[in-house]
Structures are given as C-alpha cells and as structure tokens.
Protein backbone atom coordinates (compact mmCIF):
# COMPACT_ATOMS: atom_id res chain seq x y z
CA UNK A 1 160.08 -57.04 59.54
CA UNK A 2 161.74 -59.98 58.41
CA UNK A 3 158.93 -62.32 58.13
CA UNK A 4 157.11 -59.42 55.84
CA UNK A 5 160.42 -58.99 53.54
CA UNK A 6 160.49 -62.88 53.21
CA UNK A 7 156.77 -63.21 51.98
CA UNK A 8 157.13 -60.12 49.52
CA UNK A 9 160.44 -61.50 48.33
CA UNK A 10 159.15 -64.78 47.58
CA UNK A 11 155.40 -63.86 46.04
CA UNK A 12 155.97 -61.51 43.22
CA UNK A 13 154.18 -58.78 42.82
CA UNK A 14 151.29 -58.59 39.34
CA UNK A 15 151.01 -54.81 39.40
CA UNK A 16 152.18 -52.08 40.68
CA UNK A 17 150.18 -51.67 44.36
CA UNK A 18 151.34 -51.08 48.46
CA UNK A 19 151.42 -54.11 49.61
CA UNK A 20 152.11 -54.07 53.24
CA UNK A 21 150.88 -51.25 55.87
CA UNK A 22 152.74 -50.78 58.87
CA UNK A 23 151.15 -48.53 62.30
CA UNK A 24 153.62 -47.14 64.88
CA UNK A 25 152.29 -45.86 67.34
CA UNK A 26 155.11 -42.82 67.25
CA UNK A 27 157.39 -41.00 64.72
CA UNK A 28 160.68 -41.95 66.08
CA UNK A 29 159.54 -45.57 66.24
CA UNK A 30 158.43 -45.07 62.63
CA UNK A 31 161.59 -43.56 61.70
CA UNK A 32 163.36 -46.53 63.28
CA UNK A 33 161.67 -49.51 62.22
CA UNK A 34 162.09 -47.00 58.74
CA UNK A 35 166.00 -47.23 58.66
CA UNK A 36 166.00 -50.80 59.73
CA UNK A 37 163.55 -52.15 57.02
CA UNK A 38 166.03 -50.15 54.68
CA UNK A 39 168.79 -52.01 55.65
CA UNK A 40 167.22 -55.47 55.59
CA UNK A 41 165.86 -54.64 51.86
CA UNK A 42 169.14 -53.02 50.74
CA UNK A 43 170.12 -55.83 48.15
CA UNK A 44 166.66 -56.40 47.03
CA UNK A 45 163.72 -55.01 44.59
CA UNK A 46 162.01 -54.51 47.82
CA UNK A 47 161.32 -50.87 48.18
CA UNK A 48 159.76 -49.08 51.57
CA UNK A 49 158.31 -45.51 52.17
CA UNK A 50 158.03 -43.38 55.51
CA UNK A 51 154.91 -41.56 55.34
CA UNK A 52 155.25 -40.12 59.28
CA UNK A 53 154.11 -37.04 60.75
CA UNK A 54 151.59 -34.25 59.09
CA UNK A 55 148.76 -35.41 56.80
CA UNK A 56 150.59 -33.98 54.06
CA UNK A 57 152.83 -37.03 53.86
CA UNK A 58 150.03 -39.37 52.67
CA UNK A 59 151.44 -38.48 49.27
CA UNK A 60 153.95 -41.25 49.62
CA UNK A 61 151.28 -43.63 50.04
CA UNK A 62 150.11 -42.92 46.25
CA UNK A 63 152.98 -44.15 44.92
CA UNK A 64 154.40 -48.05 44.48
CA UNK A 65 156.62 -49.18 47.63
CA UNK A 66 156.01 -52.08 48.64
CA UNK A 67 156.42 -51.18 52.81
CA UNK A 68 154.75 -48.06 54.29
CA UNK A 69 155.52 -46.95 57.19
C-alpha cells in the first residue's frame, strides 16, 4: 500500500474519480489491508473505501475515494 499512497499523494487528482482498485481474495484480508491503508492515509487528503462482502456494497464504489477495497 505504500507505494500506491505515494503515487496518489504526489499526482493530484483533476476530478473527482476512483483511482486505485484493490482485489483480496477474502473479506478479512480486505478488512485488514482496509484498517491498515486507513492508518497510513490518516494525515492525508487520501481517502479509501471497503466495498467487501454482498453485491449490495458496490454502492461505495459510486462515490469519490481514492482506494477501494
């Protein structure tokens, strides 16, 4: 995660889009690699979404993080 949060801190974003996708192979891992990219991102305008589970969480993808997870 820390090469990602480099490149999106350091190539501004022109409109509001998802910018990075990122496939775990299972919902705790995804929950996880969630919390940690959180962390990382804390003091920053980076801004990450956990879309993990039922289909009905593809909502989250609709909407402008940066990260989804």
């Amino acid at each position: 995660m820390l090469p990602i949060l480099e490149r999106l801190l350091y190539k501004p974003k022109s409109q509001p889009v998802s910018r990075v996708l990122v496939l775990l192979p299972t919902r705790e891992l995804a929950v996880q690699v969630h919390q940690v990219s959180k962390q990382l991102s804390q003091y920053t305008k980076v801004t990450t979404a956990l879309a993990a589970g039922l289909c009905s969480n593809f909502f989250y993808l609709r909407h402008d993080g940066d990260v989804h997870i």
